[in-house]
Protein backbone atom coordinates (compact mmCIF):
# COMPACT_ATOMS: atom_id res chain seq x y z
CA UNK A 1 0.00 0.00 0.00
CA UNK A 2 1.09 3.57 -0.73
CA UNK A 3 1.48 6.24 1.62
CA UNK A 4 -0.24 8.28 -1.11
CA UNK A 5 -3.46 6.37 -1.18
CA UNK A 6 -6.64 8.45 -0.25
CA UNK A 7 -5.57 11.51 -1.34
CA UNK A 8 -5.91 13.45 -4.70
CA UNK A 9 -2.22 14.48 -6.40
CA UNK A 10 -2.86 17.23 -8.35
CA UNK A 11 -0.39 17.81 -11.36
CA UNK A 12 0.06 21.77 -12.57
CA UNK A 13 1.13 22.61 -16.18
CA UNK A 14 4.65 23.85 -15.22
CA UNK A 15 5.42 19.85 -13.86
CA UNK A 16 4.89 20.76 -9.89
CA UNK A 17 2.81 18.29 -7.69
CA UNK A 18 0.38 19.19 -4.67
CA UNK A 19 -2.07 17.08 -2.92
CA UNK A 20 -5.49 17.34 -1.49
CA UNK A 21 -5.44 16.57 2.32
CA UNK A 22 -7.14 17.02 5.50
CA UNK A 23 -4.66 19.21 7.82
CA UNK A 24 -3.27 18.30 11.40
CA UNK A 25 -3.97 19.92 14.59
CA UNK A 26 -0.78 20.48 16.08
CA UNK A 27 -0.11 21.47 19.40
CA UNK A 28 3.40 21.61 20.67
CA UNK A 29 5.02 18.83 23.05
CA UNK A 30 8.04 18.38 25.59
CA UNK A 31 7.99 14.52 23.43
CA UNK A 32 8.13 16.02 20.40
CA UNK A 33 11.38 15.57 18.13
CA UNK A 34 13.54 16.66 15.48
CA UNK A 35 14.81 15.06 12.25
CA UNK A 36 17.43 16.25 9.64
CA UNK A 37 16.25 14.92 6.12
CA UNK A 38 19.08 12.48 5.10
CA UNK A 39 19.79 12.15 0.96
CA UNK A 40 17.23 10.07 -0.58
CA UNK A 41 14.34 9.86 2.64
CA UNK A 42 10.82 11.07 2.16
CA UNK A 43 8.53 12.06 4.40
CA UNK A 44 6.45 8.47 4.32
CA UNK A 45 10.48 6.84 5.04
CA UNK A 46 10.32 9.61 8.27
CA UNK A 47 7.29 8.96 9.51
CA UNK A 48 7.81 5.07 9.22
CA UNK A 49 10.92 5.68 11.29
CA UNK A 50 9.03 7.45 14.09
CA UNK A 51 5.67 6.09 13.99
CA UNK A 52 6.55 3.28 12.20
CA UNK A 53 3.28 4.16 9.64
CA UNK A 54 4.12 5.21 6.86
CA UNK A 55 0.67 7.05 6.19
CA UNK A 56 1.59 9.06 8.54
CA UNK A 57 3.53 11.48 6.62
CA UNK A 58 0.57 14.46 6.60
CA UNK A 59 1.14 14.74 9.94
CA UNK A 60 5.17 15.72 9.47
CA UNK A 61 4.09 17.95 6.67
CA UNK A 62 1.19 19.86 8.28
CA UNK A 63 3.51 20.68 11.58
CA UNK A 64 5.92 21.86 9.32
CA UNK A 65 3.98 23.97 6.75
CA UNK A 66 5.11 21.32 3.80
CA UNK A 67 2.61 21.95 1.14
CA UNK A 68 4.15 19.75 -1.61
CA UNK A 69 5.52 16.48 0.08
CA UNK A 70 7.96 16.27 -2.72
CA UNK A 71 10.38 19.05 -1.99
CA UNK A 72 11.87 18.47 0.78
CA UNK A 73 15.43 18.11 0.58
CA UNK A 74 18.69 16.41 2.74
CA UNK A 75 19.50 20.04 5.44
CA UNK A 76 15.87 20.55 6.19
CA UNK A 77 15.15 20.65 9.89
CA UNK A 78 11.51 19.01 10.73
CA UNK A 79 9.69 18.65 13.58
CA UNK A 80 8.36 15.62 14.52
CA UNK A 81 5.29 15.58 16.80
CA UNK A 82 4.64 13.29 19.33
CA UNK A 83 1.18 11.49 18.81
CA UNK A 84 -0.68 11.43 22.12
């Protein structure tokens, strides 16, 4: 199964992606953590490695204002919430 599934990827004429999703309600933890993007991760790989879900991913991109899943790159400093 993807971590894309049940949710509409919208392609625009200059080539750049975006999906339809519903958004997060974060609210800031003492558990939360923090993850440098690595070369070659995405944000399903990330949220496998912390929630070990991999459809989890909207979550990591709604706390950190990521409107287009695909552009993150290795540097980028996200927050990971802690699910309570």
């Amino acid at each position: 199964m993807s971590a894309y599934n049940n949710f509409t990827i919208a392609r625009f004429k200059d080539g750049e992606l975006s999906l339809d999703r519903r958004v997060f309600n974060y609210r800031p933890s003492s558990n939360d953590k923090f993850h440098t993007v690595l070369e070659g991760e995405r944000l399903d790989s990330i949220a496998y490695k912390y929630y070990k879900n991999s459809t989890l991913w909207h979550i990591i991109a709604d706390v950190n204002v990521i409107t287009n899943p695909f552009s993150i790159e290795p540097g980028d400093e996200l927050v990971i919430p802690a699910l309570i």
